[in-house]
Protein backbone atom coordinates (compact mmCIF):
# COMPACT_ATOMS: atom_id res chain seq x y z
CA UNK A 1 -21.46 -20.50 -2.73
CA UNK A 2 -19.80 -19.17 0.35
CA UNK A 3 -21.50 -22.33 2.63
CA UNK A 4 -19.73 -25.06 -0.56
CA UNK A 5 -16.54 -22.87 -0.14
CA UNK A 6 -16.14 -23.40 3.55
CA UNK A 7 -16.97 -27.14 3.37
CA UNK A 8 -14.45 -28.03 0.33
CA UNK A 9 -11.94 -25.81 2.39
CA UNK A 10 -11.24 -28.94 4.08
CA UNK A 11 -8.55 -31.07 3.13
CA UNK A 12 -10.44 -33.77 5.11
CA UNK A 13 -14.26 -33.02 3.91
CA UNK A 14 -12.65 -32.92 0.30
CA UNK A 15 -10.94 -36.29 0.72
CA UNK A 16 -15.00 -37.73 1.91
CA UNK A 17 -15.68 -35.71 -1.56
CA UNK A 18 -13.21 -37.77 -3.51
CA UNK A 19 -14.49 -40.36 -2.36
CA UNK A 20 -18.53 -40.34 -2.45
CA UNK A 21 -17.71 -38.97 -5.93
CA UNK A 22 -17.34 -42.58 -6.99
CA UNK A 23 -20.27 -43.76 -5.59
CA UNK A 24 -22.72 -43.79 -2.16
CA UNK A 25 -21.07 -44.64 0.77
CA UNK A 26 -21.82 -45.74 3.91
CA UNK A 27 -20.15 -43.81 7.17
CA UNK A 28 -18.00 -46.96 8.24
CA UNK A 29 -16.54 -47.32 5.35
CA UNK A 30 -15.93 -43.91 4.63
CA UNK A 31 -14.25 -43.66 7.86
CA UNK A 32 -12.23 -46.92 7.11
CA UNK A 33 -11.09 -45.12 3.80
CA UNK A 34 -10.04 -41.93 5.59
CA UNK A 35 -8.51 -43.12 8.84
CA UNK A 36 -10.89 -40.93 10.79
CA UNK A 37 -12.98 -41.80 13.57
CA UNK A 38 -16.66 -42.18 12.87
CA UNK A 39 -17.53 -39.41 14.79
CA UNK A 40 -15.34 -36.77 13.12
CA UNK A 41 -16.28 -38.20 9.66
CA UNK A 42 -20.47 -37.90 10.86
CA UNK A 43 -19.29 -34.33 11.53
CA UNK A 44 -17.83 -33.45 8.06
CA UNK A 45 -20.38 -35.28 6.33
CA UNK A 46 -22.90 -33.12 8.20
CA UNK A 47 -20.92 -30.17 7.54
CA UNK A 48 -21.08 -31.25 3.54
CA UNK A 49 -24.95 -32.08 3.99
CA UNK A 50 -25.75 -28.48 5.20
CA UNK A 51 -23.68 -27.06 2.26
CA UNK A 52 -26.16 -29.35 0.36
CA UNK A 53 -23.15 -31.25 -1.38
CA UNK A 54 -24.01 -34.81 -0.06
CA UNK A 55 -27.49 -36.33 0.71
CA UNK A 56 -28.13 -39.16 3.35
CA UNK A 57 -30.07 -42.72 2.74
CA UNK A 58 -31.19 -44.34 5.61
CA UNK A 59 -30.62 -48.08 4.61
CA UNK A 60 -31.43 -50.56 7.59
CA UNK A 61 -29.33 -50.03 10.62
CA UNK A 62 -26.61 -48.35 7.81
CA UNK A 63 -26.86 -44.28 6.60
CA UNK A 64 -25.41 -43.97 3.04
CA UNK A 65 -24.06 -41.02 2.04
CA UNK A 66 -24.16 -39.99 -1.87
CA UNK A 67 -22.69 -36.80 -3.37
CA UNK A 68 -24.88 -34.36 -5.41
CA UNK A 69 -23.56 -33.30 -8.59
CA UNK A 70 -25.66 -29.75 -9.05
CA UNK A 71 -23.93 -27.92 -5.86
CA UNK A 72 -20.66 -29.16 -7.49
CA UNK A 73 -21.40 -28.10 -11.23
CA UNK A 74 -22.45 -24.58 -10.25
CA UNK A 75 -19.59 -23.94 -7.72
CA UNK A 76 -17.29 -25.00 -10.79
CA UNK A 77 -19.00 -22.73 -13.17
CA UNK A 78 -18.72 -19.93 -10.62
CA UNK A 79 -14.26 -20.71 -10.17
CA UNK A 80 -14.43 -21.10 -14.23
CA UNK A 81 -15.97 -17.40 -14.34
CA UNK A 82 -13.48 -16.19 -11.63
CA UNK A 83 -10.68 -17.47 -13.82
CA UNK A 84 -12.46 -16.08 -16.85
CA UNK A 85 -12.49 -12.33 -15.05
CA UNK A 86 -8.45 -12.99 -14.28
CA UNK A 87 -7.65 -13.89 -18.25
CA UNK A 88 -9.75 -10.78 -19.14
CA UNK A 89 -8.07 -8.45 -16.29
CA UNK A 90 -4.32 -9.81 -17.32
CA UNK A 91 -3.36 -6.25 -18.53
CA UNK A 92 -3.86 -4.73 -15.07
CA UNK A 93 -2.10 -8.09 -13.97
CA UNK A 94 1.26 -7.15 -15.86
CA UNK A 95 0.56 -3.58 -15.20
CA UNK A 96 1.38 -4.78 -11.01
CA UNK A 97 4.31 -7.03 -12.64
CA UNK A 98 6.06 -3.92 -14.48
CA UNK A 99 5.82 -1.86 -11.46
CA UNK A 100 7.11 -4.34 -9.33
CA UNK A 101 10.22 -4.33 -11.44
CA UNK A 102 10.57 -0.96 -11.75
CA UNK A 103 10.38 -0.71 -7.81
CA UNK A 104 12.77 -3.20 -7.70
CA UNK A 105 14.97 -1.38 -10.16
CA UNK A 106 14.70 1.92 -8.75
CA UNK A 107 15.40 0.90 -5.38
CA UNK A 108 18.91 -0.75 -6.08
CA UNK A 109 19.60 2.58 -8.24
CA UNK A 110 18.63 4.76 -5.36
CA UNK A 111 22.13 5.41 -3.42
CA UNK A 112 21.75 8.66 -2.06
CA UNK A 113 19.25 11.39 -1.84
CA UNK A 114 18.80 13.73 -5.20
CA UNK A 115 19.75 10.48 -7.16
CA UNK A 116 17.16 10.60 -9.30
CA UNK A 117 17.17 14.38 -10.08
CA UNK A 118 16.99 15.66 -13.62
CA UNK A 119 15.08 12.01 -14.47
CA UNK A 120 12.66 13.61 -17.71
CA UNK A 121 9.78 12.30 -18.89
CA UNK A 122 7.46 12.61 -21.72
CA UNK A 123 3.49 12.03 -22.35
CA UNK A 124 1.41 12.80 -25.75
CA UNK A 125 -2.23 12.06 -26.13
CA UNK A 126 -4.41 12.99 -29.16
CA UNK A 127 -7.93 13.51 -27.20
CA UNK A 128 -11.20 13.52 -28.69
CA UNK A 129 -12.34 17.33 -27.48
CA UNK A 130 -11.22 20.53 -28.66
CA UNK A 131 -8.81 22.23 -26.82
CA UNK A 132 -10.82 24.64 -24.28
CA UNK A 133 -12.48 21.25 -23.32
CA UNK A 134 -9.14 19.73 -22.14
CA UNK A 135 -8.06 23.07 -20.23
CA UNK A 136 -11.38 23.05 -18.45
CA UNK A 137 -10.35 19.13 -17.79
CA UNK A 138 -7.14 20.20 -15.95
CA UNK A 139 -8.64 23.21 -14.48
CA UNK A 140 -12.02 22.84 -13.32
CA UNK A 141 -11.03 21.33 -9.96
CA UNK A 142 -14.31 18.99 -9.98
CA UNK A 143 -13.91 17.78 -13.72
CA UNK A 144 -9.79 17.68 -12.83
CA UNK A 145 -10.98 15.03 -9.92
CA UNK A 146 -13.17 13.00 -12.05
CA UNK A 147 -9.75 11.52 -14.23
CA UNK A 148 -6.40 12.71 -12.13
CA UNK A 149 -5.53 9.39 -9.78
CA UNK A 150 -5.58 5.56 -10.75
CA UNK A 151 -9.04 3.93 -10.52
CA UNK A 152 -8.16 2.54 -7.67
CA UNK A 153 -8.01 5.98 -5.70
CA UNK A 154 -10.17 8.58 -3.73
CA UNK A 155 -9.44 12.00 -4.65
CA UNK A 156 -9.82 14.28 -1.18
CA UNK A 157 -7.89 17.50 -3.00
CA UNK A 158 -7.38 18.43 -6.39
CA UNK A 159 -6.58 21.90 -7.75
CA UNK A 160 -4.40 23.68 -10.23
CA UNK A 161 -5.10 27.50 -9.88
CA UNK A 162 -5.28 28.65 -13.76
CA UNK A 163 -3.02 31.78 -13.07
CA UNK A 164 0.74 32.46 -12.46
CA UNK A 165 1.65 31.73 -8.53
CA UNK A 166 -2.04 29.87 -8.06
CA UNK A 167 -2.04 27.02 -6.16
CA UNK A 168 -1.43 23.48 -7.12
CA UNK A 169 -2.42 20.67 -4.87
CA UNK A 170 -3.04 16.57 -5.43
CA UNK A 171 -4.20 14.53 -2.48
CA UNK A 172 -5.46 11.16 -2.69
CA UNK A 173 -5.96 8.10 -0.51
CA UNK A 174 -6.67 4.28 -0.75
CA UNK A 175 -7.20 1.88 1.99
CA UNK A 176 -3.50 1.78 2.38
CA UNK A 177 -2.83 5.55 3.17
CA UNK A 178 -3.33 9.25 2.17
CA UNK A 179 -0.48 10.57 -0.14
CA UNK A 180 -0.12 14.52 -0.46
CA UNK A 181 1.81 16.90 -2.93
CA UNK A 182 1.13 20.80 -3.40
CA UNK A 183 3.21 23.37 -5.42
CA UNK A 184 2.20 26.11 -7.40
CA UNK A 185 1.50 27.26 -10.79
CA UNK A 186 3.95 28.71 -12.62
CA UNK A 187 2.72 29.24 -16.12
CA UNK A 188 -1.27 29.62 -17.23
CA UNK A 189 -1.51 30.38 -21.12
CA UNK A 190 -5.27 29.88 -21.67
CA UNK A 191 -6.04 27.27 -23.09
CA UNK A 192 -2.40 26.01 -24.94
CA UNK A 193 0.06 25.77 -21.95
CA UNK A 194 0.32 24.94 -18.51
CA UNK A 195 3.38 24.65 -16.29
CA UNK A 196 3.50 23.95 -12.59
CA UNK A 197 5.44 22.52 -10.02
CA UNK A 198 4.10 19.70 -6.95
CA UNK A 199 6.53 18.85 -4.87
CA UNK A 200 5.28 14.85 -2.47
CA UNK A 201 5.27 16.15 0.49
CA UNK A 202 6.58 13.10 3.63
CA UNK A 203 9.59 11.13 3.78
CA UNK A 204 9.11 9.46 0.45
CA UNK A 205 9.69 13.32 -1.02
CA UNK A 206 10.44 14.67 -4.65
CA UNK A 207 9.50 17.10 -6.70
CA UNK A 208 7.85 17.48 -10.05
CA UNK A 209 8.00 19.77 -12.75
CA UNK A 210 5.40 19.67 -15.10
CA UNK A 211 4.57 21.00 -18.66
CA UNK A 212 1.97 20.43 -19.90
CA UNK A 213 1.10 21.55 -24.17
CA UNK A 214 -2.47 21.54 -25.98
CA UNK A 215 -2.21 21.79 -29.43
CA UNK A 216 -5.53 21.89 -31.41
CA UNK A 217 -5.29 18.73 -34.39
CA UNK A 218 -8.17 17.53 -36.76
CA UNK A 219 -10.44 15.82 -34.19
CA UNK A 220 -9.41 16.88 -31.31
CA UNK A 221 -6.40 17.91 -29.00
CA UNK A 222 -2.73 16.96 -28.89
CA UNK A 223 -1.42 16.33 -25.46
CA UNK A 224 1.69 16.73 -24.36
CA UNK A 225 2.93 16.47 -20.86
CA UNK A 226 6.85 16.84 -19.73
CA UNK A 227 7.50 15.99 -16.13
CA UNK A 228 10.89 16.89 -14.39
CA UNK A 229 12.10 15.26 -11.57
CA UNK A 230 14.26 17.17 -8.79
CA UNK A 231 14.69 17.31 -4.90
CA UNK A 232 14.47 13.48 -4.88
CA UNK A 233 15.22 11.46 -1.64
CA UNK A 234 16.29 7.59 -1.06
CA UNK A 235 12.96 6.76 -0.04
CA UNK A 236 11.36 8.13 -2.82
CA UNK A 237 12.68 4.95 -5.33
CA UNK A 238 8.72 3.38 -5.26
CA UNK A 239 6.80 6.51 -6.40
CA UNK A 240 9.44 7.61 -9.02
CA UNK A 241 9.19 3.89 -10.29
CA UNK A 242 5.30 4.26 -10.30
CA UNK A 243 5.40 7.42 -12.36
CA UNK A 244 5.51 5.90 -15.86
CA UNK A 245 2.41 3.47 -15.21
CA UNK A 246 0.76 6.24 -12.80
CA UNK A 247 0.66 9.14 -15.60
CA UNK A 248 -0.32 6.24 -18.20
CA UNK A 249 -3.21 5.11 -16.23
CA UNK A 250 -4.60 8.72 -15.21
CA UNK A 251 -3.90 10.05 -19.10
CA UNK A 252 -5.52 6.95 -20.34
CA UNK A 253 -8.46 7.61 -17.69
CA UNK A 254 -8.40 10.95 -19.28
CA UNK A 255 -9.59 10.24 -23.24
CA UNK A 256 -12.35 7.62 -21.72
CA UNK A 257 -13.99 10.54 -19.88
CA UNK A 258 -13.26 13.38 -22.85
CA UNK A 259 -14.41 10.01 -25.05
CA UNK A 260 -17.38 9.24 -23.40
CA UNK A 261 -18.12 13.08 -22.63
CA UNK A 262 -18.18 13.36 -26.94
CA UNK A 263 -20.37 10.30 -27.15
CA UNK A 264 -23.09 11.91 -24.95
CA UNK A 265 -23.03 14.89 -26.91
């Protein structure tokens, strides 16, 4: 696939396609039909011929050139299942679009620093697990890892000390960069209520307040998780837009592992 790719990549080998896709040619006229020299159209056919897209008659003194339709046919069904995998995917798609707008919203909003201080937000979740399950999901530092960032991150640090004044650190990293908060625990009622602070720690600096409530329902766990914003600075506007979609994708990320955890039980 990657040999067809670089051939059709082309605009001139994909005008010879075009044109052998209406029947055998010969190398003259192809060359007649192109305005190329016969020597650079040789070339690109032989190009196409390695890729295994044309084949070559010898007729006489002439060489005919005739395209081969299986090559074609599978490098077609290979684009129609990478457009397949983008219609499935179009959630994560709009996910990028909505953050994008939110950037772009935050950004004009952002004026001065502490602009966006006292911004509240609110999360609820009904997991599948009973509630000492969830605390050990937010406290257990390796089980916190397994669901705290977007799938597209690489946890290097993740803790939240279980105990008033323990330590609360996130640090994760994509190909793009490392991004760092810590704080500290300010509340640890076993296993209803947890409250702790984690302030971003760069130029791109705020801090958050969280609270987070496990209520034991039929089934499972209510979740609900209050986040504060404070000590906010101008260049801050992208990660307070991401916040919304951020805590959506790690909370979601959070009932497939407590789901799939309960469907291995």
């Amino acid at each position: 696939m990657d040999a067809i790719a670089a051939a059709l990549g082309d605009a001139a080998r994909w005008r010879l396609v075009e044109l052998l896709a209406e029947r055998p040619r010969s190398v003259g006229e192809l060359a007649e039909l192109t305005g190329l020299r016969q020597p650079q159209t040789t070339k690109h056919l032989q190009t196409l011929a390695r890729a295994g897209l044309v084949t070559v008659f010898p007729l006489g003194q002439r060489r005919v050139y005739a395209l081969e339709a299986e090559p074609l046919a599978a490098f077609a069904g290979r684009l129609a299942d990478l457009a397949k995998q983008v219609e499935a995917h179009q959630s994560e798609r709009d996910v990028v679009a909505r953050y994008r707008e939110a950037v772009e919203a935050e950004t004009a909003a952002a004026d001065g620093d502490r602009w966006a201080d006292g911004r509240a937000f609110g999360f609820e979740r009904v997991l599948p697990a009973a509630r000492d399950v969830v605390w050990r999901y937010w406290t257990d530092p390796a089980l916190l890892a397994s669901w705290w960032v977007p799938p597209s991150m690489t946890v290097t640090t993740c803790l939240l000390e279980p105990r008033p004044g323990g330590r609360a650190a996130l640090a994760y990293r994509d190909p793009d960069g490392e991004y760092r908060s810590e704080g500290w625990v300010r509340v640890a009622d076993e296993p209803g209520r947890l409250a702790f602070d984690l302030a971003v720690t760069g130029r791109a600096s705020f801090t958050g307040h969280y609270d987070l409530e496990l209520t034991a329902v039929p089934g499972g766990t209510r979740l609900r998780l209050g986040l504060r914003i404070t000590a906010t600075t101008v260049e801050a506007a992208p990660a307070i837009a991401g916040i919304e979609t951020g805590w959506t994708q790690v909370l979601d990320r959070l009932t497939e592992v407590l789901t799939k955890r309960k469907g291995q039980e």
